[in-house]
PDB file of N, CA and C in Angstrom:
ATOM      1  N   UNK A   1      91.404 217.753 -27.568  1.00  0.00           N
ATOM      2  CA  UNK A   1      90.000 217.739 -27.245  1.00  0.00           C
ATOM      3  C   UNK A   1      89.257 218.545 -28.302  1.00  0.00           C
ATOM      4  N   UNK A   2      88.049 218.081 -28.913  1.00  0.00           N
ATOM      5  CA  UNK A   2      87.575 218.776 -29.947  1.00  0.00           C
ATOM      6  C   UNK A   2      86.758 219.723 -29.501  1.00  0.00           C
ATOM      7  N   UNK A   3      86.207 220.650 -30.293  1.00  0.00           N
ATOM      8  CA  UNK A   3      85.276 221.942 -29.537  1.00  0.00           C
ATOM      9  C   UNK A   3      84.326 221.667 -29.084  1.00  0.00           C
ATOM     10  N   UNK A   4      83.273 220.282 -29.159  1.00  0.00           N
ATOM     11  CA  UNK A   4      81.992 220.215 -28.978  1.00  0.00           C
ATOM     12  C   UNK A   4      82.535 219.556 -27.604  1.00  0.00           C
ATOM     13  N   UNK A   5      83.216 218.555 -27.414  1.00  0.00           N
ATOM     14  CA  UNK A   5      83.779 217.919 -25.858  1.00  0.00           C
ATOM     15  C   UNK A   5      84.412 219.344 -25.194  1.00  0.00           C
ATOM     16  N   UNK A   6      84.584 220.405 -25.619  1.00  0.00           N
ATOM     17  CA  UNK A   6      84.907 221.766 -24.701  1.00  0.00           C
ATOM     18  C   UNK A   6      83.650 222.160 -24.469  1.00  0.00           C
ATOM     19  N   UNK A   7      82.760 222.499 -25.294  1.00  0.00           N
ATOM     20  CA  UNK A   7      81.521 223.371 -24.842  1.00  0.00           C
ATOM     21  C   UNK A   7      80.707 222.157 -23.885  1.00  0.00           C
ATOM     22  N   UNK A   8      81.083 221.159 -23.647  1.00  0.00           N
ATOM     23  CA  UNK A   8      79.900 220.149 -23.133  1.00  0.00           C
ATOM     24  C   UNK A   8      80.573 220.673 -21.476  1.00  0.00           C
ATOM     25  N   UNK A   9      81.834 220.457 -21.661  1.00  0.00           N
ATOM     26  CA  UNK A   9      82.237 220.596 -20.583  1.00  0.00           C
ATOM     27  C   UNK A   9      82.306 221.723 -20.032  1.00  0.00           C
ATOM     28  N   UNK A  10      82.319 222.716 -20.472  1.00  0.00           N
ATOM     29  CA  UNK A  10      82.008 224.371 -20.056  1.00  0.00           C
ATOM     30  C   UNK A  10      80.686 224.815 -19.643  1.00  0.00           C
ATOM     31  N   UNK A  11      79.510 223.908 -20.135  1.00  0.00           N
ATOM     32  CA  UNK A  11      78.491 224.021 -19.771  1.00  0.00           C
ATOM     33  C   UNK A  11      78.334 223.016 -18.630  1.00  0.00           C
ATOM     34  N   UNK A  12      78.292 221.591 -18.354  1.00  0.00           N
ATOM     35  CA  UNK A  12      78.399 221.256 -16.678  1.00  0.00           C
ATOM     36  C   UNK A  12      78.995 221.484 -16.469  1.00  0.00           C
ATOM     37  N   UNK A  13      80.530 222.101 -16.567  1.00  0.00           N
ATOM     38  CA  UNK A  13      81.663 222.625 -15.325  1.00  0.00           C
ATOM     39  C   UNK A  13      80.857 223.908 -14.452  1.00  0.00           C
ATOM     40  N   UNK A  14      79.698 224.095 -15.519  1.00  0.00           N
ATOM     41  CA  UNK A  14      78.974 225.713 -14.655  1.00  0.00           C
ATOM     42  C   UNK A  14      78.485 225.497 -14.167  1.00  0.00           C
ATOM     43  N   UNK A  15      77.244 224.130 -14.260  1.00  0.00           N
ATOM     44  CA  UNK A  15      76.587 223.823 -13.113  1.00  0.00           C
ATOM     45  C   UNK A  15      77.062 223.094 -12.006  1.00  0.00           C
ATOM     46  N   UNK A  16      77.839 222.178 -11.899  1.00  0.00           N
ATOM     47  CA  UNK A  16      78.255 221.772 -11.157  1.00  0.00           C
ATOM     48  C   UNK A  16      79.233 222.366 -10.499  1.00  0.00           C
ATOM     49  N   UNK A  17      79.825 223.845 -10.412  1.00  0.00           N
ATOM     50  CA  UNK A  17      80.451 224.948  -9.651  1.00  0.00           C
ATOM     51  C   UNK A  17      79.367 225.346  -9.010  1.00  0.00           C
ATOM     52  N   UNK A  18      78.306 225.631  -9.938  1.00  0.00           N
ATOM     53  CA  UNK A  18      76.991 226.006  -9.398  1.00  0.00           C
ATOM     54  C   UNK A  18      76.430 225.181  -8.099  1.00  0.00           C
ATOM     55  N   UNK A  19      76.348 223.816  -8.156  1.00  0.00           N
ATOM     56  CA  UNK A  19      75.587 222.987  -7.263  1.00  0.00           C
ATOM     57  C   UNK A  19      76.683 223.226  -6.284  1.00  0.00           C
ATOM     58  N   UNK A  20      78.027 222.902  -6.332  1.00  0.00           N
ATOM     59  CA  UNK A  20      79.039 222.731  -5.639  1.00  0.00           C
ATOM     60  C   UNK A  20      78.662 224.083  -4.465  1.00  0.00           C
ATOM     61  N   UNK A  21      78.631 225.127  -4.840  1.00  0.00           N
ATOM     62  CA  UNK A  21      78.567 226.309  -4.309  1.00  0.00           C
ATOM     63  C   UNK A  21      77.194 226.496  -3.065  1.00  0.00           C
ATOM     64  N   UNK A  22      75.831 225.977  -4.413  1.00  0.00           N
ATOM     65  CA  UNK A  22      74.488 225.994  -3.475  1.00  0.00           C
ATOM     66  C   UNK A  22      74.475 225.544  -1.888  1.00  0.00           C
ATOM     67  N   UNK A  23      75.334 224.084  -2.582  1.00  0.00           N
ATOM     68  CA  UNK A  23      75.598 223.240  -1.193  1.00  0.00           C
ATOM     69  C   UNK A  23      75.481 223.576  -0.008  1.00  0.00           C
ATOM     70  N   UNK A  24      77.119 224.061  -0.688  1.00  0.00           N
ATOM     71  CA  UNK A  24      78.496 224.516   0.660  1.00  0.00           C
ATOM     72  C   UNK A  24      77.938 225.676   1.294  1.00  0.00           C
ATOM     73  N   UNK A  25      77.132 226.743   0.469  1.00  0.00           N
ATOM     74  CA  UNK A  25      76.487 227.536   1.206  1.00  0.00           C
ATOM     75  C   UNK A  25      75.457 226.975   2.634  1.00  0.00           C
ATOM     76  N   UNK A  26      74.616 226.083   1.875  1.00  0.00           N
ATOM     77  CA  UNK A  26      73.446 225.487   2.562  1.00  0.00           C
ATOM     78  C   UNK A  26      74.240 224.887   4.109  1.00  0.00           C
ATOM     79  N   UNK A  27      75.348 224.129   3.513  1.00  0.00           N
ATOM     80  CA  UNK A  27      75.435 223.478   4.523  1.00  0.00           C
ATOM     81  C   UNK A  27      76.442 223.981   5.806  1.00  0.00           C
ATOM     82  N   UNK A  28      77.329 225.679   5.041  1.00  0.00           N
ATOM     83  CA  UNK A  28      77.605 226.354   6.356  1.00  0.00           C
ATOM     84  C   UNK A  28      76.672 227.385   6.829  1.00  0.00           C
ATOM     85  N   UNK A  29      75.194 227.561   6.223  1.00  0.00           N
ATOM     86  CA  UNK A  29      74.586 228.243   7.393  1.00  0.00           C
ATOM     87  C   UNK A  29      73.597 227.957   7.771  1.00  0.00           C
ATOM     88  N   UNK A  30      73.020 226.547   7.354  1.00  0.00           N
ATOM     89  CA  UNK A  30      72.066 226.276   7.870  1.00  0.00           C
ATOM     90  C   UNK A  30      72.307 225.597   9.615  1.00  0.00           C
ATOM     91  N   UNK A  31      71.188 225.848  10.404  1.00  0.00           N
ATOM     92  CA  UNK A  31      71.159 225.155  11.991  1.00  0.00           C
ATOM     93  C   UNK A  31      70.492 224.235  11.643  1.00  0.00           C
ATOM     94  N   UNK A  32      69.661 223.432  11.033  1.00  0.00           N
ATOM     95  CA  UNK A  32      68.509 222.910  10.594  1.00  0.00           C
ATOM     96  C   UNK A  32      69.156 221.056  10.396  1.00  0.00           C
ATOM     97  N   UNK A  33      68.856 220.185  11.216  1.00  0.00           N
ATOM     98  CA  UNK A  33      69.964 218.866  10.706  1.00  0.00           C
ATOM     99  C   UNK A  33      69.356 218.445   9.011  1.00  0.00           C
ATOM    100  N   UNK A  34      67.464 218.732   9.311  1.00  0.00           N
ATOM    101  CA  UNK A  34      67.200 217.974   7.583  1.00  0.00           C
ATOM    102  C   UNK A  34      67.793 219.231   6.609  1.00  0.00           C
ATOM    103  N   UNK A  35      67.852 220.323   6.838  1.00  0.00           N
ATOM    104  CA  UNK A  35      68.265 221.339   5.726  1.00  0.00           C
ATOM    105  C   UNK A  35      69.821 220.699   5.044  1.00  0.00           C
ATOM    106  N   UNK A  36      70.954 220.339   6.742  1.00  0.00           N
ATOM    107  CA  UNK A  36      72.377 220.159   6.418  1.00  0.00           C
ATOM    108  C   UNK A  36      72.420 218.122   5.093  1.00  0.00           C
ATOM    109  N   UNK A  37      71.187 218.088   5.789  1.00  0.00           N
ATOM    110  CA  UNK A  37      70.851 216.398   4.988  1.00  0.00           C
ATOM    111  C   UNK A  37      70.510 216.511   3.429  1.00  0.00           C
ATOM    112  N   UNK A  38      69.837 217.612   2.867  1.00  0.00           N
ATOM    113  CA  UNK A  38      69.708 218.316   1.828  1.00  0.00           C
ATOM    114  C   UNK A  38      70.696 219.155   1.336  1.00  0.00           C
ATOM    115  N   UNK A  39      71.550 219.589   1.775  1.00  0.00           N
ATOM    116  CA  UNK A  39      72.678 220.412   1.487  1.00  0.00           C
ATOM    117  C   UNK A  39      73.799 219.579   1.132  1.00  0.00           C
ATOM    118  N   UNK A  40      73.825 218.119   2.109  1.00  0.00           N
ATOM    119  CA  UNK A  40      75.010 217.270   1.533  1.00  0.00           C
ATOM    120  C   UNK A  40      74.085 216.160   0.520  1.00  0.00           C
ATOM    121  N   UNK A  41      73.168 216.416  -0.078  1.00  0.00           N
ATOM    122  CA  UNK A  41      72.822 215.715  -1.254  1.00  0.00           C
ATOM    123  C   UNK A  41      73.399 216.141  -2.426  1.00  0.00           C
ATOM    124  N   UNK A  42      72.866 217.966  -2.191  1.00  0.00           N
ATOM    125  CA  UNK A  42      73.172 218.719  -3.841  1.00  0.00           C
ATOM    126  C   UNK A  42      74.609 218.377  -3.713  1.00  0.00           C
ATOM    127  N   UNK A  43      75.650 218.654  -2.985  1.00  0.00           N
ATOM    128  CA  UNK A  43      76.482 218.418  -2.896  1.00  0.00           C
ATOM    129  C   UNK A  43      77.060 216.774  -3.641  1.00  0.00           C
ATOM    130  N   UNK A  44      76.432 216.092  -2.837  1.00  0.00           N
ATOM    131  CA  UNK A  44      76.656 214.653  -3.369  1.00  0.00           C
ATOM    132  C   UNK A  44      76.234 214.722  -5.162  1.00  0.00           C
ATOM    133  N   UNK A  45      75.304 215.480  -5.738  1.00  0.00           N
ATOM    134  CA  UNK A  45      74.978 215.361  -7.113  1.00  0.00           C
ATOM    135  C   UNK A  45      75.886 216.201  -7.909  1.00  0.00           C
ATOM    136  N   UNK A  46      76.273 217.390  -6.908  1.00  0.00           N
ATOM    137  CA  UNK A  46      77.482 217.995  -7.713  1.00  0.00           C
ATOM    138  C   UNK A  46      78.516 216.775  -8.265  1.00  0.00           C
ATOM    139  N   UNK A  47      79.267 215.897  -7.160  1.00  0.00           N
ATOM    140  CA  UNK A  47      79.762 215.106  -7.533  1.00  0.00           C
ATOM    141  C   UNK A  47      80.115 213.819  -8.694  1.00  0.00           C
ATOM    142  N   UNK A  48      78.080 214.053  -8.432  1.00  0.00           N
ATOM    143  CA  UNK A  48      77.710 212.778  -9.303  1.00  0.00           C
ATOM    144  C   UNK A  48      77.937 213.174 -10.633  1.00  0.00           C
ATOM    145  N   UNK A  49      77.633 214.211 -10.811  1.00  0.00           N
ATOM    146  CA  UNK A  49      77.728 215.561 -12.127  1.00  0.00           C
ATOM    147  C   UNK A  49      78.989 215.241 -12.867  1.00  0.00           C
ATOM    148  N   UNK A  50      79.724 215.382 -11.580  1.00  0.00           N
ATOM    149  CA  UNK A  50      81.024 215.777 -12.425  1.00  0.00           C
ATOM    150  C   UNK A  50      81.601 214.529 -13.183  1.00  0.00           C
ATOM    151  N   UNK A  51      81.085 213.052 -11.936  1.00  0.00           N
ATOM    152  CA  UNK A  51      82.184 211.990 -12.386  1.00  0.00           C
ATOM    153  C   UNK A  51      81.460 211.358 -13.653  1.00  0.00           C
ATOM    154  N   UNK A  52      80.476 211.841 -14.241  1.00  0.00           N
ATOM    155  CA  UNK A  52      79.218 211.479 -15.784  1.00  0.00           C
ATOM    156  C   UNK A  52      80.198 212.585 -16.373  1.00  0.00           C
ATOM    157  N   UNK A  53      80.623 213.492 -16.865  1.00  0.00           N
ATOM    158  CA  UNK A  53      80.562 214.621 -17.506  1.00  0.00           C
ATOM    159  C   UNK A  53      82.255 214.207 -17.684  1.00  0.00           C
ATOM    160  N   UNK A  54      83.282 213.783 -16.197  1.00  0.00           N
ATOM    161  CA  UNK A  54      84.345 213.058 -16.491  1.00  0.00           C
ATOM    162  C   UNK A  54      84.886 212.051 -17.542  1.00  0.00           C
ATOM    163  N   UNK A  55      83.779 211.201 -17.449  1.00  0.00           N
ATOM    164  CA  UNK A  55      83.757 209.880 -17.786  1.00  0.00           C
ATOM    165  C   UNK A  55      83.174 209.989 -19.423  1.00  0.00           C
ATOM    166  N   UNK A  56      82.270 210.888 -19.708  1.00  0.00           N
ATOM    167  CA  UNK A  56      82.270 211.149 -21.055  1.00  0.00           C
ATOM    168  C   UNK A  56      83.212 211.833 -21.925  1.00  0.00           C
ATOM    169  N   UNK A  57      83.870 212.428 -20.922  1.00  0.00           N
ATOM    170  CA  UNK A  57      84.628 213.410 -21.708  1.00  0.00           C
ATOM    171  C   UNK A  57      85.878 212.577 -21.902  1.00  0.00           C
ATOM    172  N   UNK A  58      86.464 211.439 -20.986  1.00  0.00           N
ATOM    173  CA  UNK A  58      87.660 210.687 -21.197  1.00  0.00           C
ATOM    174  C   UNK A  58      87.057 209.635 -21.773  1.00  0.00           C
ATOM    175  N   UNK A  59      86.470 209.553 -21.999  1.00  0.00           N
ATOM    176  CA  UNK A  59      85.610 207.737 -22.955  1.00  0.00           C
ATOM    177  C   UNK A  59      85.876 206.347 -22.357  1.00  0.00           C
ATOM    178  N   UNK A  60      85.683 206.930 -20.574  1.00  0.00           N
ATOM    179  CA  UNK A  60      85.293 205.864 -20.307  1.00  0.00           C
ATOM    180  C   UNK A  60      84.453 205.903 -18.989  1.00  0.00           C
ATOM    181  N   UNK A  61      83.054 206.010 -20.194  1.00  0.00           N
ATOM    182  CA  UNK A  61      81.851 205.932 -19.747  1.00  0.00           C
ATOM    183  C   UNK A  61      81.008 204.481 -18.607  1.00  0.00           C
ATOM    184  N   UNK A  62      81.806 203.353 -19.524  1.00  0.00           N
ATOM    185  CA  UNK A  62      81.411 202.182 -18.307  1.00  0.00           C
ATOM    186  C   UNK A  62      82.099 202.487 -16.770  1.00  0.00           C
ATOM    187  N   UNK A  63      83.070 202.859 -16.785  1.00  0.00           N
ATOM    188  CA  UNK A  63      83.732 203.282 -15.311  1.00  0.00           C
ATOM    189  C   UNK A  63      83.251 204.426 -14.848  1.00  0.00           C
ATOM    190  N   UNK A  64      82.673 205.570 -15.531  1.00  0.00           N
ATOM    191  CA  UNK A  64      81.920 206.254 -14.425  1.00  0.00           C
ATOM    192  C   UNK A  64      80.303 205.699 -14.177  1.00  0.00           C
ATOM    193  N   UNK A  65      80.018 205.305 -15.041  1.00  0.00           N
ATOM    194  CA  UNK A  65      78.626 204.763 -14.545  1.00  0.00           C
ATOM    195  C   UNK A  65      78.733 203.833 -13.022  1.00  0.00           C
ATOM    196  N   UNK A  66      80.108 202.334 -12.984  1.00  0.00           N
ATOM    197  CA  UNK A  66      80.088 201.964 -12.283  1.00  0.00           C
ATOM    198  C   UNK A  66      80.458 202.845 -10.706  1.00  0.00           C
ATOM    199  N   UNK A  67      81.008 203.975 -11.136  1.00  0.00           N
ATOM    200  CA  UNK A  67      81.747 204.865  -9.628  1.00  0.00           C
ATOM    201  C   UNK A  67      80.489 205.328  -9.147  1.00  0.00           C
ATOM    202  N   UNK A  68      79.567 206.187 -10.076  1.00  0.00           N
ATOM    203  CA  UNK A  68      78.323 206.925  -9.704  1.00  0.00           C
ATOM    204  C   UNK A  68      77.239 205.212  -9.006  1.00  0.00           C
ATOM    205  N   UNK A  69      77.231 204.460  -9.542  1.00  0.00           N
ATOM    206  CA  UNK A  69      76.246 203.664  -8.843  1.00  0.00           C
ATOM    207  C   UNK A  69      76.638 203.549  -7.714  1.00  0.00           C
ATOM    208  N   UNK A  70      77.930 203.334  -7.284  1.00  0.00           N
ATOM    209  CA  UNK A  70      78.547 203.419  -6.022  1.00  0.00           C
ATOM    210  C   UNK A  70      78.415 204.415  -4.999  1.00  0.00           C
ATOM    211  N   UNK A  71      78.696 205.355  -5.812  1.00  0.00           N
ATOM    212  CA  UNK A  71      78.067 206.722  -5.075  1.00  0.00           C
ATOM    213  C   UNK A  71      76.524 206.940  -4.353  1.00  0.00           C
ATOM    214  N   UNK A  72      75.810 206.621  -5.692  1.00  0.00           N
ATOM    215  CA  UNK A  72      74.698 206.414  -4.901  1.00  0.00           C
ATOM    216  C   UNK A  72      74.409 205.729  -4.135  1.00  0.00           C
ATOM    217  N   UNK A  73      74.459 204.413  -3.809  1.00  0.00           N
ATOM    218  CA  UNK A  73      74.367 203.652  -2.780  1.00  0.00           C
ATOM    219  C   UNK A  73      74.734 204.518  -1.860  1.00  0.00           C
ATOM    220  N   UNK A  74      76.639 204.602  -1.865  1.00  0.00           N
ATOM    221  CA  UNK A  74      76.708 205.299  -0.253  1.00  0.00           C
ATOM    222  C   UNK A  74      75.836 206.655  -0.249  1.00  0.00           C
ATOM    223  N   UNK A  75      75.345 207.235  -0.920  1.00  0.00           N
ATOM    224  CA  UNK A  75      74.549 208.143  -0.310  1.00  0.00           C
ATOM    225  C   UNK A  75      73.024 207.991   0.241  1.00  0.00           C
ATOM    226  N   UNK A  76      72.945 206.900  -0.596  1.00  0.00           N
ATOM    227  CA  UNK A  76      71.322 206.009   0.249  1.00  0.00           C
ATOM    228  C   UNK A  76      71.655 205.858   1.611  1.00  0.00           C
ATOM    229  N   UNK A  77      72.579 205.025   1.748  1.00  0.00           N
ATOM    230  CA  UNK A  77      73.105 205.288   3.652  1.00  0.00           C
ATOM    231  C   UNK A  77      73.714 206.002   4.456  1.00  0.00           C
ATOM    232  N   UNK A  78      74.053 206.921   3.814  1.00  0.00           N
ATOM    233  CA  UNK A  78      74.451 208.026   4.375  1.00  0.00           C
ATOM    234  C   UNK A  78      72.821 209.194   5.215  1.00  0.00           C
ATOM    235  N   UNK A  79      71.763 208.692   3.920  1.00  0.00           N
ATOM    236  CA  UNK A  79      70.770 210.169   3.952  1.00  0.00           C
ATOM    237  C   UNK A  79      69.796 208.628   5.174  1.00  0.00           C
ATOM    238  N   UNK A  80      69.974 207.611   4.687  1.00  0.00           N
ATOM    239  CA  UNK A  80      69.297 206.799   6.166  1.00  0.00           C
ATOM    240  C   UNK A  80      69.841 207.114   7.528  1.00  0.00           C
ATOM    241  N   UNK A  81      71.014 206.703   7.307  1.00  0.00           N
ATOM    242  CA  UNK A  81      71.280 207.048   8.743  1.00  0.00           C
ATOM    243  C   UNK A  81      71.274 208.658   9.518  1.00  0.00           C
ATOM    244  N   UNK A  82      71.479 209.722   8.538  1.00  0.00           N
ATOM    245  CA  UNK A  82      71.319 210.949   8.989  1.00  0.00           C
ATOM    246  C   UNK A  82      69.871 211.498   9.378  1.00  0.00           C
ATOM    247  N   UNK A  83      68.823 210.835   8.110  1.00  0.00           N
ATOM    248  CA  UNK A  83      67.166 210.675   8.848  1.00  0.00           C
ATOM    249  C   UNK A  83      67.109 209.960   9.970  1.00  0.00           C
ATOM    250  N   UNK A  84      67.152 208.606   9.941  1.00  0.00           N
ATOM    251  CA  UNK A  84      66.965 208.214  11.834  1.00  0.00           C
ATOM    252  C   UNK A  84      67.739 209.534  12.749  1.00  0.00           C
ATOM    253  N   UNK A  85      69.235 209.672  13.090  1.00  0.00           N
ATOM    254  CA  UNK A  85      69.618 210.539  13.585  1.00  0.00           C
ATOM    255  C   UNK A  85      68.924 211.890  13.747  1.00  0.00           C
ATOM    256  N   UNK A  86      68.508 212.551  12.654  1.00  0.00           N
ATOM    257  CA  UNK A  86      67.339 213.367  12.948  1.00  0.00           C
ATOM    258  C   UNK A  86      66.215 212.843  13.582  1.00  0.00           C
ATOM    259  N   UNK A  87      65.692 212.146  13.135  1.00  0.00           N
ATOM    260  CA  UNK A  87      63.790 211.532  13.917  1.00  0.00           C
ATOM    261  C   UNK A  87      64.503 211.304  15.468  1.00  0.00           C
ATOM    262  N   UNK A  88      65.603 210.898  16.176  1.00  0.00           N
ATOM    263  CA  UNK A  88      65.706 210.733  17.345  1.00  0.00           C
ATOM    264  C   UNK A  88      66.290 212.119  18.158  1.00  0.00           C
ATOM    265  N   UNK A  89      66.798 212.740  17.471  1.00  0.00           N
ATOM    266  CA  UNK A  89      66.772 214.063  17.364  1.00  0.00           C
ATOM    267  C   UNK A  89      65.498 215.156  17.977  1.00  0.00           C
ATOM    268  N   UNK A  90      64.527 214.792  16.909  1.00  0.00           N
ATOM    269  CA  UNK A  90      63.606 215.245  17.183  1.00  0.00           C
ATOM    270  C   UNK A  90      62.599 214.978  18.463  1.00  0.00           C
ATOM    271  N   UNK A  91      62.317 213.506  18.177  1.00  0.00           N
ATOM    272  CA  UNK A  91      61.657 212.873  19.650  1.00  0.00           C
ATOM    273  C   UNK A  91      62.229 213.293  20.671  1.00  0.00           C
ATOM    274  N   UNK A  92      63.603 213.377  21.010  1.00  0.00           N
ATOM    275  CA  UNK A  92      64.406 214.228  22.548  1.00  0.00           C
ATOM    276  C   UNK A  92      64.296 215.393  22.370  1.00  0.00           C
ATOM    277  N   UNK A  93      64.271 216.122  21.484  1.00  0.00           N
ATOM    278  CA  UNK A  93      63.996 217.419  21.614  1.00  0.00           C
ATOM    279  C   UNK A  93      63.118 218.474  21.184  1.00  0.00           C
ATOM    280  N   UNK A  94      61.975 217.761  20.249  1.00  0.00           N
ATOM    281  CA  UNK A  94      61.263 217.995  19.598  1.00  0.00           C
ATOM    282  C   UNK A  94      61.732 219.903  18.839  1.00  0.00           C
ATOM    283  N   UNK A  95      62.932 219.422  18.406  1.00  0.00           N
ATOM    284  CA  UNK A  95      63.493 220.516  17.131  1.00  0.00           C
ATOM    285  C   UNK A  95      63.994 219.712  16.750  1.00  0.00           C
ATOM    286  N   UNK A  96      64.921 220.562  15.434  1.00  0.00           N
ATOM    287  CA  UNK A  96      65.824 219.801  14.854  1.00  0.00           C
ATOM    288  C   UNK A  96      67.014 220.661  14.749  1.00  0.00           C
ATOM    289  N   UNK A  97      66.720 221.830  15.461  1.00  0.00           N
ATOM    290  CA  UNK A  97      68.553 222.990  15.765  1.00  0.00           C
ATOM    291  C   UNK A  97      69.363 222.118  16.167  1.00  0.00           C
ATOM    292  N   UNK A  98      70.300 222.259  15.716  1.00  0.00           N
ATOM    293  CA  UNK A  98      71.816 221.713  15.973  1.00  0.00           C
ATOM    294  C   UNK A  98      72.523 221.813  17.155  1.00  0.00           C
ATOM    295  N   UNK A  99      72.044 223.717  17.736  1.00  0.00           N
ATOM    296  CA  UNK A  99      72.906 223.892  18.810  1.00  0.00           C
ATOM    297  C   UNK A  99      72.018 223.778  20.029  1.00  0.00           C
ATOM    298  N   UNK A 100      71.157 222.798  19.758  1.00  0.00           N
ATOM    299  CA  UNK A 100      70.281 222.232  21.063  1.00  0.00           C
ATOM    300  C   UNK A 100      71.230 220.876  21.557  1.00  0.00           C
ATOM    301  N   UNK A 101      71.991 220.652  20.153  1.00  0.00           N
ATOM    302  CA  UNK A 101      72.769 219.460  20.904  1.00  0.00           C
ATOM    303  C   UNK A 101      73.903 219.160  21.753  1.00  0.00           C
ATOM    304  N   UNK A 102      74.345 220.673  21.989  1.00  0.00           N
ATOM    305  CA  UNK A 102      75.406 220.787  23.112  1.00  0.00           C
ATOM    306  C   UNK A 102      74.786 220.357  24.281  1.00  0.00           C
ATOM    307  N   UNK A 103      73.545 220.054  24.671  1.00  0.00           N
ATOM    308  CA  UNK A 103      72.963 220.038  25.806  1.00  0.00           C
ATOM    309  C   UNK A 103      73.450 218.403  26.109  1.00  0.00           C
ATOM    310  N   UNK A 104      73.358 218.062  25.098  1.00  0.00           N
ATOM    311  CA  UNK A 104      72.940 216.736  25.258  1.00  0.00           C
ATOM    312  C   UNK A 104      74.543 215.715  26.122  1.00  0.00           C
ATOM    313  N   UNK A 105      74.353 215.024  26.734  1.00  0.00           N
ATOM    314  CA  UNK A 105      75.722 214.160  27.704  1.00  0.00           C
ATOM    315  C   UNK A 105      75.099 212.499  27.475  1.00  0.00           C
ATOM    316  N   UNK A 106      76.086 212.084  27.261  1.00  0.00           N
ATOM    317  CA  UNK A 106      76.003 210.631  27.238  1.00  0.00           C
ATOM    318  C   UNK A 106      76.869 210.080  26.190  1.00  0.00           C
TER     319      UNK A 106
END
């Protein structure tokens, strides 16, 4: 590996430890369902991060482009269905705390 494919990668390996981290924080202490919906995004971009920064660094850039488009999609339906789930969320309980949902039976 030549030095400039090391420093590329030493520099996103930092951010994307970085995002990786923001996340995982966000998403073990937040109560909040849109905060945990935002927390598994950065998360999801950490990912996205890595498999671009992968894929350049092994030279093969058409295969991560095609994995990341993939990615995104499932995360388009992932952050839909977790918004409805919140908005109905909200209408029954008008919050969006998490541990209001022990209440809930059915």
């Amino acid at each position: 590996m030549s030095l400039n494919l090391m420093q590329t990668f030493s520099i996103f390996g930092f951010f994307i430890i970085l995002l990786f981290i923001v996340g995982t924080y966000c998403l073990v202490v937040t109560r909040n369902i849109l905060r945990a919906v935002i927390a598994l995004e950065i998360l999801i971009k950490a990912v996205t991060l890595l498999l671009i920064v992968v894929g350049y660094i092994t030279g093969n850039v058409a295969l991560a482009q095609s994995l990341v488009i993939t990615v995104i999609v499932i995360e388009v339906v992932i952050v839909v269905i977790a918004g409805g789930i919140a908005l109905s969320v909200f209408r029954h309980n008008d919050d969006l705390d998490v541990r209001r949902l022990q209440n809930l039976k059915g």
